[in-house]
Protein backbone atom coordinates (compact mmCIF):
# COMPACT_ATOMS: atom_id res chain seq x y z
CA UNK A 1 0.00 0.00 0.00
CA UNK A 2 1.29 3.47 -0.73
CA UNK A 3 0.81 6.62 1.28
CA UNK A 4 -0.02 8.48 -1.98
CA UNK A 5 -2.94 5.76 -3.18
CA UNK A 6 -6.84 6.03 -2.64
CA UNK A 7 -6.19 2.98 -0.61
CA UNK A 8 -4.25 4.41 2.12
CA UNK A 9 -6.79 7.46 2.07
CA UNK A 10 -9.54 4.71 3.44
CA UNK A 11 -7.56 2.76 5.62
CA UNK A 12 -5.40 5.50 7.57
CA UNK A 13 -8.72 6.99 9.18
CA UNK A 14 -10.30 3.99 9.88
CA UNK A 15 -7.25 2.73 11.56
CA UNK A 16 -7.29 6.49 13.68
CA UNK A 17 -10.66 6.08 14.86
CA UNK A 18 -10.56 2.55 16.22
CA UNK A 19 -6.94 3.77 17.76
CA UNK A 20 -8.34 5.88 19.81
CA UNK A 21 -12.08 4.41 19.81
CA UNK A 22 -10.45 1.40 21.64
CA UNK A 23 -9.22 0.67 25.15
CA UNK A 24 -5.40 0.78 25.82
CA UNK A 25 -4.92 -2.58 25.88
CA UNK A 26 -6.68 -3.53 23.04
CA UNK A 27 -4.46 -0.72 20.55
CA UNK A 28 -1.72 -2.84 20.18
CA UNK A 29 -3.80 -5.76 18.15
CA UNK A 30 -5.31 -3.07 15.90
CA UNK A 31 -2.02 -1.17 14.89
CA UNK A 32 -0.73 -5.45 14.87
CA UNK A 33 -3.47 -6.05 12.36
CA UNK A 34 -2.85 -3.07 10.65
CA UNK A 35 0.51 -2.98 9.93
CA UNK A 36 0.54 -6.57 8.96
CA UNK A 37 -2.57 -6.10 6.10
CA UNK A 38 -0.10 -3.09 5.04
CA UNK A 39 2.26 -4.96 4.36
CA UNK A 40 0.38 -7.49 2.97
CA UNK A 41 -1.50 -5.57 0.48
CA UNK A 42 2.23 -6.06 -1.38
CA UNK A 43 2.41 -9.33 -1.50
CA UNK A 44 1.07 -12.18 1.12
CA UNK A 45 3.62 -14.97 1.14
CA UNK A 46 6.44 -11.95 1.96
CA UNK A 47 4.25 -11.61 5.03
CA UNK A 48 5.75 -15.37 6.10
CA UNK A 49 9.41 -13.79 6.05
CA UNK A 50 8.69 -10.45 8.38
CA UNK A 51 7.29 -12.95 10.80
CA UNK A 52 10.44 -15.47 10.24
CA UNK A 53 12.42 -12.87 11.09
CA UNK A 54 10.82 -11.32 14.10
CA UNK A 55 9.80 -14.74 15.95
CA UNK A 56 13.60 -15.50 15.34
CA UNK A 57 14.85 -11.96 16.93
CA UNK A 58 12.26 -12.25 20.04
CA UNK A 59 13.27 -15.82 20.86
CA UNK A 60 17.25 -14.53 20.70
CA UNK A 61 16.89 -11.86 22.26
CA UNK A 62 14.59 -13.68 25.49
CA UNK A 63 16.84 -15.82 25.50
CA UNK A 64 19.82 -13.58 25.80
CA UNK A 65 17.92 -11.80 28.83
CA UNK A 66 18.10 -15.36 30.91
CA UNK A 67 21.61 -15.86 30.70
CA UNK A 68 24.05 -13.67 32.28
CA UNK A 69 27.12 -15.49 30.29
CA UNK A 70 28.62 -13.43 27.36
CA UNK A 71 29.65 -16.45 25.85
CA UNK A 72 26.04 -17.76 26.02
CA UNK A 73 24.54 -14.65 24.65
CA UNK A 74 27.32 -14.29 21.85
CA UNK A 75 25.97 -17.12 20.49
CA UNK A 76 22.61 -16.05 20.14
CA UNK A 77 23.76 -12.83 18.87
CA UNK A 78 25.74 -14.96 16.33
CA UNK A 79 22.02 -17.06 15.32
CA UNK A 80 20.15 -13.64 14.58
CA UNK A 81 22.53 -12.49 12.48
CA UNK A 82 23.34 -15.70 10.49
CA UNK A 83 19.41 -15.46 10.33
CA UNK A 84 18.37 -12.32 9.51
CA UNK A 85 21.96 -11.32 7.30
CA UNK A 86 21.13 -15.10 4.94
CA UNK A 87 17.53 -14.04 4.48
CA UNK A 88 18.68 -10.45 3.59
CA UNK A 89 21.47 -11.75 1.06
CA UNK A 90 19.40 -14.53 -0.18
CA UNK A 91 16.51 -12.05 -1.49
CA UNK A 92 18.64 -9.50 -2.18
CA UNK A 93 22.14 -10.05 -3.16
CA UNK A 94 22.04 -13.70 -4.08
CA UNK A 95 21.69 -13.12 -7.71
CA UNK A 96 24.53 -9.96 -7.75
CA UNK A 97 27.16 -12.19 -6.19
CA UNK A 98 26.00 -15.31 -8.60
CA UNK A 99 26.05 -12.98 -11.46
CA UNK A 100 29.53 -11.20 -11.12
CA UNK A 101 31.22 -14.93 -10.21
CA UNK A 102 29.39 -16.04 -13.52
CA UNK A 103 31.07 -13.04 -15.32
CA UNK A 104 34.41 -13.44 -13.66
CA UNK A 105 34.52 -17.38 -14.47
CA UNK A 106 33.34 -16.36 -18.19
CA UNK A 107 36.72 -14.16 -18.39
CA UNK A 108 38.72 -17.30 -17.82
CA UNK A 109 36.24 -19.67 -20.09
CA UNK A 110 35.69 -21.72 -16.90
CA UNK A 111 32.63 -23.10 -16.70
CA UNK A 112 29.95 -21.61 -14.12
CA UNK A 113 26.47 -23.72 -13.62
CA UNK A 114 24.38 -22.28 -10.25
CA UNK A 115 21.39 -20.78 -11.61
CA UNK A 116 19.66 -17.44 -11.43
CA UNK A 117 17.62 -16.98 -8.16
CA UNK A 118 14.46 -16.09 -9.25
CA UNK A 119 12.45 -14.06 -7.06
CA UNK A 120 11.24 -10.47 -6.36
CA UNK A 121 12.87 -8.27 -3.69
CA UNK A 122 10.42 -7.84 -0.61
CA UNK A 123 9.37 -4.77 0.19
CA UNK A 124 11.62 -2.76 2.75
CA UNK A 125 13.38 -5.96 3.83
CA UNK A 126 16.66 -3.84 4.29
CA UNK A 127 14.81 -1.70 6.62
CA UNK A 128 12.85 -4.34 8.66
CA UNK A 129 15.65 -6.54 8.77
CA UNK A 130 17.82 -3.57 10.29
CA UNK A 131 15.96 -2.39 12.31
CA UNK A 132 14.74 -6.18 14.02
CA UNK A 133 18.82 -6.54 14.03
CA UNK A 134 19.07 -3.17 16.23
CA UNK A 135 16.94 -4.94 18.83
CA UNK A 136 19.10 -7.80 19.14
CA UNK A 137 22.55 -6.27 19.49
CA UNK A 138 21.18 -3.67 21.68
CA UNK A 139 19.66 -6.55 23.97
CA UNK A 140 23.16 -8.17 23.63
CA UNK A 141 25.16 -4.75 24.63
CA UNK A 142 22.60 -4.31 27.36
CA UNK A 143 21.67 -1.05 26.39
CA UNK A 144 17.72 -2.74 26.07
CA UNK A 145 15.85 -4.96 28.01
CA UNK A 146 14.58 -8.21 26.67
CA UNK A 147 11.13 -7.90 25.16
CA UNK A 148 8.28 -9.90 27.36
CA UNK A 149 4.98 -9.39 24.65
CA UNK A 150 5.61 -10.93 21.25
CA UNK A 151 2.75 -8.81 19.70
CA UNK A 152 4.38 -5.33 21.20
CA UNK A 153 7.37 -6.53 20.24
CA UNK A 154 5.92 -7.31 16.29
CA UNK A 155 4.90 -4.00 16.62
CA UNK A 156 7.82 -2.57 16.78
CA UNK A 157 9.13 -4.21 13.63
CA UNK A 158 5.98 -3.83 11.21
CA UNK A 159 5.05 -0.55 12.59
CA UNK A 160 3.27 0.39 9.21
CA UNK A 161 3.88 4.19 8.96
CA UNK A 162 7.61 3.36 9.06
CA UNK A 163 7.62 -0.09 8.52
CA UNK A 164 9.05 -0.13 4.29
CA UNK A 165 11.44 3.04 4.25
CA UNK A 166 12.17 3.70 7.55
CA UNK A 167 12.94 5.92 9.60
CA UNK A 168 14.99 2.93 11.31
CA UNK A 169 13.64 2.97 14.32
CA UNK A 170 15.88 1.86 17.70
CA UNK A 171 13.90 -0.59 20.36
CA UNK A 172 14.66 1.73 23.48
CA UNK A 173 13.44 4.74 21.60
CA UNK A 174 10.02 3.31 20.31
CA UNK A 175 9.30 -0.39 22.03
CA UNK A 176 8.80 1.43 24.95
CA UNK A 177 6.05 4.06 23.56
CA UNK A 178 3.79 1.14 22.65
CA UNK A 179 3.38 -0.09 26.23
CA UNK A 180 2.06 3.54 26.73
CA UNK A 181 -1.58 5.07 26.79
CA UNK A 182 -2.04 7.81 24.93
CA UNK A 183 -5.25 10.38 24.85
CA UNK A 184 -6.17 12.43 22.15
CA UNK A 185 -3.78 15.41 21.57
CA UNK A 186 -5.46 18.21 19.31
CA UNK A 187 -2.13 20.01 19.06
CA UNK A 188 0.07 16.65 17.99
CA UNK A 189 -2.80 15.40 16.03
CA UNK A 190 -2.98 18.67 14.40
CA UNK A 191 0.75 18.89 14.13
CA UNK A 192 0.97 15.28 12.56
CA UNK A 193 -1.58 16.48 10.39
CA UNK A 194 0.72 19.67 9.15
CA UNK A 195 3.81 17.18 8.70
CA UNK A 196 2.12 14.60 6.72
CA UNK A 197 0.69 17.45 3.98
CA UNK A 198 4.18 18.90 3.47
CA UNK A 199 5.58 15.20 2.55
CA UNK A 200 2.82 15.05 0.26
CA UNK A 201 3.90 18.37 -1.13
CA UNK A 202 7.18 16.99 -1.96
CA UNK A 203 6.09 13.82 -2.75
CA UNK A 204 3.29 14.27 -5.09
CA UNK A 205 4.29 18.03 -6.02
CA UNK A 206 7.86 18.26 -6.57
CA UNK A 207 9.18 14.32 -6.94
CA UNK A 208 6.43 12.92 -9.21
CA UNK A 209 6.66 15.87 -11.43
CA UNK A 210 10.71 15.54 -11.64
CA UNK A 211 10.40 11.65 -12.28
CA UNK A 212 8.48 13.01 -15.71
CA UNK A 213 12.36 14.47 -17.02
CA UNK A 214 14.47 12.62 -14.64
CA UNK A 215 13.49 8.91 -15.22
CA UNK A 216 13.20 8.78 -19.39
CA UNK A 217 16.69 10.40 -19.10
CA UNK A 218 18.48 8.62 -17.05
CA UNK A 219 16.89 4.86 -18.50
CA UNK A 220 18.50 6.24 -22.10
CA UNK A 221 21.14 8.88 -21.87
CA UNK A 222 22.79 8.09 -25.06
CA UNK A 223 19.38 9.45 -26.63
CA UNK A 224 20.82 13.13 -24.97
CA UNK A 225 23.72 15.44 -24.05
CA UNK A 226 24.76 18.65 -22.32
CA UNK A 227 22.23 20.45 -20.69
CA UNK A 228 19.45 18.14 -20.45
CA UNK A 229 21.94 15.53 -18.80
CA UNK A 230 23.08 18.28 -16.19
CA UNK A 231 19.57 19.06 -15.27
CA UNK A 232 18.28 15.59 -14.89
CA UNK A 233 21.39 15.18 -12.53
CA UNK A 234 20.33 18.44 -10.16
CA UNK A 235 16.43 17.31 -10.71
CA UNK A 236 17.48 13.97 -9.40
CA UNK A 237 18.73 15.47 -6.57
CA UNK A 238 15.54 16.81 -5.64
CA UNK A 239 13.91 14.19 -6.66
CA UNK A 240 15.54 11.83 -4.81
CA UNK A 241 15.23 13.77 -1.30
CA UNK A 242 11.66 15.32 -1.80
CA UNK A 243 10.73 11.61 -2.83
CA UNK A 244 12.32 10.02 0.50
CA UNK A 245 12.38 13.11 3.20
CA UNK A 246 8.24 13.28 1.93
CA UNK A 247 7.89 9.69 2.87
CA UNK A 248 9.46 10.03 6.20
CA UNK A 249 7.34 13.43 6.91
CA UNK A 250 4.29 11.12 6.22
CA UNK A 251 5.34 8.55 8.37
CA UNK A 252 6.26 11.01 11.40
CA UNK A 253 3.41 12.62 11.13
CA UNK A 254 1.47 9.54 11.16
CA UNK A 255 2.61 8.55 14.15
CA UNK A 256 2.51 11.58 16.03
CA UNK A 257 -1.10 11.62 15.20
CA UNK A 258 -1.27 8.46 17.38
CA UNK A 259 0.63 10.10 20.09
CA UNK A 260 4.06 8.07 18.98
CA UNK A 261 7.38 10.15 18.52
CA UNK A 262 10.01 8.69 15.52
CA UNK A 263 12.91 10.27 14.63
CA UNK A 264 13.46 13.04 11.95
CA UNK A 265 15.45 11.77 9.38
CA UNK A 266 16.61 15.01 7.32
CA UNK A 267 17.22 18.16 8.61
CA UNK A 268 17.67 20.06 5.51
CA UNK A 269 20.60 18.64 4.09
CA UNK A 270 21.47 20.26 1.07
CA UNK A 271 22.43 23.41 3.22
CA UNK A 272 25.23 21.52 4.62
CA UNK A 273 28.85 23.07 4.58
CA UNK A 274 30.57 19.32 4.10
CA UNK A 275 29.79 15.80 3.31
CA UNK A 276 30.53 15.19 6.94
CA UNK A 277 27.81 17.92 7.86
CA UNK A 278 25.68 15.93 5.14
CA UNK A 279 25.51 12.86 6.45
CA UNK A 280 24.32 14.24 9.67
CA UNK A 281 21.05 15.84 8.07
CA UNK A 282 20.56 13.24 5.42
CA UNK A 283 18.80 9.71 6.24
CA UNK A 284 19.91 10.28 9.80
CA UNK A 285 18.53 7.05 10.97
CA UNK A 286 20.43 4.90 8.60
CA UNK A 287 23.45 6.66 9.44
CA UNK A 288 23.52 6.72 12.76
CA UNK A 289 22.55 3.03 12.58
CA UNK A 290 25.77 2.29 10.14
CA UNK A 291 27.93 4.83 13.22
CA UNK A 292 26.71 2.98 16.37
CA UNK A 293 26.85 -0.76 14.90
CA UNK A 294 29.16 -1.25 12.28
CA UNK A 295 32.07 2.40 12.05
CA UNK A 296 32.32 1.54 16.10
CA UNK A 297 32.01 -1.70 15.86
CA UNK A 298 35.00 -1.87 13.49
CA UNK A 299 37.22 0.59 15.96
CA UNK A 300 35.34 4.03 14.78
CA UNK A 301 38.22 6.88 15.24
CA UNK A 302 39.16 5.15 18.74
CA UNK A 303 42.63 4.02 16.61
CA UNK A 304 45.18 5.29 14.33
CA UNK A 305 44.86 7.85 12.07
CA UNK A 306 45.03 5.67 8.81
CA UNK A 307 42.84 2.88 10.24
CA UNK A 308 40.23 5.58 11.67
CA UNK A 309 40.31 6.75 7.51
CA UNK A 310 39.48 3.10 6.66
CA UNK A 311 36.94 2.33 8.94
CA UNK A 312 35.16 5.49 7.91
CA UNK A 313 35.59 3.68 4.32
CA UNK A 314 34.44 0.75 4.35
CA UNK A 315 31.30 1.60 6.33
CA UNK A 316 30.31 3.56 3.58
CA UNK A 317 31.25 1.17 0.74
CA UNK A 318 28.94 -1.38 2.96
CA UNK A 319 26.32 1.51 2.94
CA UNK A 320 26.34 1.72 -0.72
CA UNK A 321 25.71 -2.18 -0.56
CA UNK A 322 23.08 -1.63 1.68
CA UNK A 323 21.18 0.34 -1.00
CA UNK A 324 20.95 -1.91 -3.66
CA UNK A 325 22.81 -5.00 -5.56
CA UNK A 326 24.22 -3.14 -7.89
CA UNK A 327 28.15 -2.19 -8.51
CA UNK A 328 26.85 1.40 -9.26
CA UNK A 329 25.58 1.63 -5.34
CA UNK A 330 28.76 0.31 -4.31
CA UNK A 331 30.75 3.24 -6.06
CA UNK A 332 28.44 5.60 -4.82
CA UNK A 333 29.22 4.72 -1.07
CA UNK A 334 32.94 4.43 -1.97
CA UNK A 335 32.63 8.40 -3.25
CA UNK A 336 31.61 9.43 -0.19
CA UNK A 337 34.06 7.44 1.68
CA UNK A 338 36.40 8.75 -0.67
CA UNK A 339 35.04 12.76 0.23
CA UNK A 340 35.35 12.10 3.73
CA UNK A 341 38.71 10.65 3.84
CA UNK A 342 40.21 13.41 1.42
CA UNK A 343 38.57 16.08 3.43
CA UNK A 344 40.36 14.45 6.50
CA UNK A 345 43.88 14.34 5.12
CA UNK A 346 43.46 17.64 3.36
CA UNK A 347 41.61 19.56 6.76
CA UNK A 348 45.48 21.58 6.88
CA UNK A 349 45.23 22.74 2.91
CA UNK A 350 41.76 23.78 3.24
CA UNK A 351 42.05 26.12 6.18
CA UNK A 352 45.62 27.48 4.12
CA UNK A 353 43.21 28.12 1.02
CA UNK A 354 40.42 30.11 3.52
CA UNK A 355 43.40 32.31 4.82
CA UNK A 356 44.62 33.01 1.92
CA UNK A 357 41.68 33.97 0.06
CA UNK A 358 40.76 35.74 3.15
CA UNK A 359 37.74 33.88 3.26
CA UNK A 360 37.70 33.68 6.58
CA UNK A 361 36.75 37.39 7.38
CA UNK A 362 34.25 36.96 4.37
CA UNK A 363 32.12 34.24 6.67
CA UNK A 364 28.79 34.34 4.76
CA UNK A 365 30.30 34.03 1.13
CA UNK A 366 32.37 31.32 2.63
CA UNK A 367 29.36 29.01 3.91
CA UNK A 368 27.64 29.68 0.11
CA UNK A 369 30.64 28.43 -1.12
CA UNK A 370 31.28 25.38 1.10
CA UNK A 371 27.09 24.72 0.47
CA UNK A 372 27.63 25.03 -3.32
CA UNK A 373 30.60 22.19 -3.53
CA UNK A 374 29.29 19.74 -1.19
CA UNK A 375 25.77 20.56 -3.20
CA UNK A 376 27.84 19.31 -6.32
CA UNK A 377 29.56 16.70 -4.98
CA UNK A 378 26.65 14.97 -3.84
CA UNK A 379 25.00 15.66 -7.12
CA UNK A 380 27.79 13.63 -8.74
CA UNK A 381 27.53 11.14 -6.75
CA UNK A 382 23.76 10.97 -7.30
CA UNK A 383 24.49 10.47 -10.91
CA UNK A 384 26.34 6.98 -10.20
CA UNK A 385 23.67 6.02 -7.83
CA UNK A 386 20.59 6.94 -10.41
CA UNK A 387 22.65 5.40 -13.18
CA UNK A 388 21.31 1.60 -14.62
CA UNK A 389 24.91 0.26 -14.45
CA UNK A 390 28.63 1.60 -14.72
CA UNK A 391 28.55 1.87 -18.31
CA UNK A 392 25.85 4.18 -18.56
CA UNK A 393 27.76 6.47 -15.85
CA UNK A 394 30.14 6.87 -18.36
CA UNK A 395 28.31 8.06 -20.81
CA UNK A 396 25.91 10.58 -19.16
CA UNK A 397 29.57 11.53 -17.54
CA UNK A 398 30.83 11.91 -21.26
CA UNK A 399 27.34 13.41 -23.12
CA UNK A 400 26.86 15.91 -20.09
CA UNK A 401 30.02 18.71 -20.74
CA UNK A 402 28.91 18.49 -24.49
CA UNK A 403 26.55 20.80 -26.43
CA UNK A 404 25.77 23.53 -23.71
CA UNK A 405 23.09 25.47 -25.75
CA UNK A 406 19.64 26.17 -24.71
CA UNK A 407 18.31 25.14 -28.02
CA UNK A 408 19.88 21.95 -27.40
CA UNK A 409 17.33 20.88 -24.00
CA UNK A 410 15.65 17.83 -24.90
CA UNK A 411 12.54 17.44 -23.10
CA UNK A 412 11.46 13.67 -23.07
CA UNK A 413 7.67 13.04 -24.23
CA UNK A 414 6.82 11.96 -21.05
CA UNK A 415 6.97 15.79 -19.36
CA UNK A 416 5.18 18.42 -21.16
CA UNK A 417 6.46 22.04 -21.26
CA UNK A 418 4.28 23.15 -17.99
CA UNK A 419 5.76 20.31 -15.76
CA UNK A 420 9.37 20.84 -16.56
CA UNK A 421 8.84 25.01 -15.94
CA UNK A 422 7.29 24.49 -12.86
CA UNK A 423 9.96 22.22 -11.83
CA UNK A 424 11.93 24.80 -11.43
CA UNK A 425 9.34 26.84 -9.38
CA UNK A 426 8.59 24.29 -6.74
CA UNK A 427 12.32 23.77 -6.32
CA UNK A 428 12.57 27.40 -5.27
CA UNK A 429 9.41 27.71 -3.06
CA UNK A 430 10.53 24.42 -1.31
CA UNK A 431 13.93 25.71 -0.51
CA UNK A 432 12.68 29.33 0.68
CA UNK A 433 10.58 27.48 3.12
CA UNK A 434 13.58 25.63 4.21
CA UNK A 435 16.01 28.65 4.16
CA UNK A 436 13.07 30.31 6.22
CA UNK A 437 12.01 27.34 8.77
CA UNK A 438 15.56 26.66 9.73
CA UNK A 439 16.45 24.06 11.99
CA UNK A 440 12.49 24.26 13.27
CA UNK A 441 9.86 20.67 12.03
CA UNK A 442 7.56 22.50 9.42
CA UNK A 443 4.74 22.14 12.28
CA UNK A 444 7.01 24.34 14.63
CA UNK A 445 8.04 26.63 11.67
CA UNK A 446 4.44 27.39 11.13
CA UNK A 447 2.99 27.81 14.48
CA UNK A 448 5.52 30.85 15.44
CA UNK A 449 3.89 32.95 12.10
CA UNK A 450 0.76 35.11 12.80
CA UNK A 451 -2.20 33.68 12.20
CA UNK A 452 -3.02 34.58 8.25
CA UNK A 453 0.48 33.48 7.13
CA UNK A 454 -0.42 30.18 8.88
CA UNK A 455 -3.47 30.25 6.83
CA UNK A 456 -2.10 31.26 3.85
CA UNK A 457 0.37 28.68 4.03
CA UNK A 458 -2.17 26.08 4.56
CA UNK A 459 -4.38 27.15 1.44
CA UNK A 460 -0.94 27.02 -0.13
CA UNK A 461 -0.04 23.26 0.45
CA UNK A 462 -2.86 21.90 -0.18
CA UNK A 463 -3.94 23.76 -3.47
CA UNK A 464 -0.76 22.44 -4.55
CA UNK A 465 -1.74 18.96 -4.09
CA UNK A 466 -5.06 18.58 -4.68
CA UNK A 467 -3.92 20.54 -8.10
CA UNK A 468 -0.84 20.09 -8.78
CA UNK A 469 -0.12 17.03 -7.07
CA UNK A 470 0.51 13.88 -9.70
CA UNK A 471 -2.10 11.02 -9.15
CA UNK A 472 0.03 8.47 -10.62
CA UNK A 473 0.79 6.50 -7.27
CA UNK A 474 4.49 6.55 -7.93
CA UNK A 475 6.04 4.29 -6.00
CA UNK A 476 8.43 5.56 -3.47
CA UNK A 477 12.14 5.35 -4.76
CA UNK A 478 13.41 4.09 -1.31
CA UNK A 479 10.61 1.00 -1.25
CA UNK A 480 13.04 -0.80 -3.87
CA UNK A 481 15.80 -1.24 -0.74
């Protein structure tokens, strides 16, 4: 089911009225029931596999609360993973691994005979799976207790507004909140209300209306050059964050509506200074998740300089991985490893090049600046993560600094003249709002303005949905991981 359907427009207030037309203890089965038919509504048998993997993640971690022996407890650690990680790699990486060993043994004309695995991806396994495997090692580190309810604890993992692209949510930040009773709040119901409209303004608004240039561009970019591959690259950048930071405004405000608080998962990030600043604004929750159990895991910056550089790395190569079986994902992580790292061994240079362009006592031109390159450098990056494979990288790479005439914009059939103008206007009213809101949640933002802007900004947001909003029930770019 997708937030932007007709289907979720029926179920979502049903599922609010018996939430709160229901008895504490009986909330729990309905948001169960819920989230499970939402997931469902995908495909049934994937159902069997959610329910694998939780049922395996309870039992571990129960039975890592009755021991006291690390040894004892390592081992069950060592059973979730095997678990959860061979499910994860079976579905979803099986068929890269097969495939590039069937390629490499072709090379050498040796022969190669294990078969294609063929099977769709489940929806938002990488994020279920992650965020079940949170539970587990934080039981194991102690940091949560052992869950007593299996259905609270299913809860937690299928939590439908967040349950197939995150935010990844951590068990002693929301396992807790489901044990609670929560009353009607007008203002966070109201609040919710105000977050989930703005994702649907970038969802259904900006995204869907750059997918019309983006996506015919990017599946054939021999078919163009120049200046329609350099826009598709900076419309895929908005695409790509209005598509995912509208789904996780949907699902916060979802559950706030309930009375539940998830994390915020972007905090404006294309206003960042560095990639370092970046990756603090951008998919927080996945990021933190990749700091706290895999950069520390592997010594984070608690050792040498040039093993702190390699650790920060790999995690992100292994991010890259996590986003898809595909060697263009892969590269994509390894960039911003590779950003990071340079930026770390040339920290000395850049603070030389600030003095002595005197930079330094020019402060604000110097933030526009740093916001402009790490801006671009994402954007490049973007281009090998959007790409279908390495090949075609290279040749948007090599068609894009080619023909730089405005006569020479090809607009694909799919967008008409209108869409691709107004592109460009949403863009700019979507980052005025976030030059304007600062580091406040759009609901906060809004309630400090007298009371016609509030209205006028309300009018405003919704016009531009229930008109300009595309009805195509695109799915969300993020479901595919």
């Amino acid at each position: 089911m997708l937030f932007n359907s007709f289907h979720f427009l029926i179920f979502f207030p049903i599922v609010i009225i018996l939430y709160f037309a229901l008895p504490h203890r009986f909330r729990w089965v309905i948001l169960l029931t819920a989230s499970l038919y939402f997931y469902a509504c995908w495909k049934l048998e994937y159902l069997a596999l959610i329910l694998l993997s939780i049922t395996v993640d309870y039992f571990n971690g129960y039975m890592m609360g009755r021991t006291k022996e690390k040894k004892k407890k390592k081992k069950y650690l060592v059973l979730s993973l095997v678990i959860n990680l061979g499910i994860l790699f079976s579905f979803k990486y099986f068929n890269f691994f097969n495939d590039s060993l069937r390629e490499l043994f072709n090379k050498f004309n040796l022969f190669y005979g294990i078969p294609e695995f063929k099977i769709l991806l489940p929806v938002g396994i990488s994020f279920y799976t992650f965020q079940s495997l949170s539970y587990v090692i934080d039981v194991y580190r102690g940091i949560t207790e052992p869950a007593k309810h299996y259905g609270i604890y299913a809860l937690y993992v299928t939590y439908f507004p967040q349950l197939v692209a995150g935010p990844i949510e951590r068990s002693n930040h929301l396992l807790p909140q489901f044990y609670k009773s929560f009353d009607f709040d007008y203002k966070r119901f109201t609040d919710g209300l105000k977050l989930m409209a703005w994702g649907f303004f970038k969802k259904m608004v900006v995204a869907d209306r750059l997918y019309l240039f983006v996506d015919p561009i990017f599946n054939n970019p021999s078919e163009y050059s120049g200046l329609s591959l350099l826009i598709a690259a900076y419309f895929f950048s908005f695409q790509i964050y209005c598509d995912f930071s509208g789904y996780s405004d949907i699902a916060v405000g979802a559950a706030r509506m309930m009375g539940y608080d998830i994390m915020y998962n972007f905090n404006r990030p294309y206003f960042s200074r560095s990639i370092a600043e970046f990756w603090r604004r951008w998919h927080i929750s996945l990021s933190t998740w990749f700091k706290d159990y895999v950069y520390f895991s592997l010594g984070g910056n608690r050792v040498n300089k040039y093993r702190h550089l390699f650790n920060l790395f790999i995690t992100f190569v292994i991010s890259g991985l996590w986003h898809g079986a595909n060697w263009t994902y892969i590269i994509w992580g390894a960039l911003h490893g590779l950003f990071l790292v340079i930026g770390s061994l040339c920290k000395g240079i850049k603070e030389k090049t600030v003095k002595f362009f005197r930079l330094d006592r020019l402060p604000v031109l110097h933030k526009y600046i740093q916001v402009f390159i790490t801006f671009n450098l994402v954007t490049f990056a973007l281009v090998v993560f959007r790409a279908k494979s390495m090949s075609d990288v290279f040749v948007i790479f090599k068609n894009m600094f080619s023909n730089w005439t405005l006569s020479s914009i090809k607009i694909p059939p799919s967008c008409e003249k209108f869409d691709f103008g107004f592109s460009f206007f949403v863009i700019l009213i979507m980052e005025i709002i976030h030059k304007l809101q600062k580091n406040d949640e759009i609901p906060e933002f809004i309630s400090k303005k007298p009371l016609l802007y509030r209205w006028v900004f309300y009018y405003l947001i919704l016009t531009m949905v229930f008109i300009f909003g595309k009805y195509s029930s695109n799915q969300f770019i993020y479901f595919q991981f």
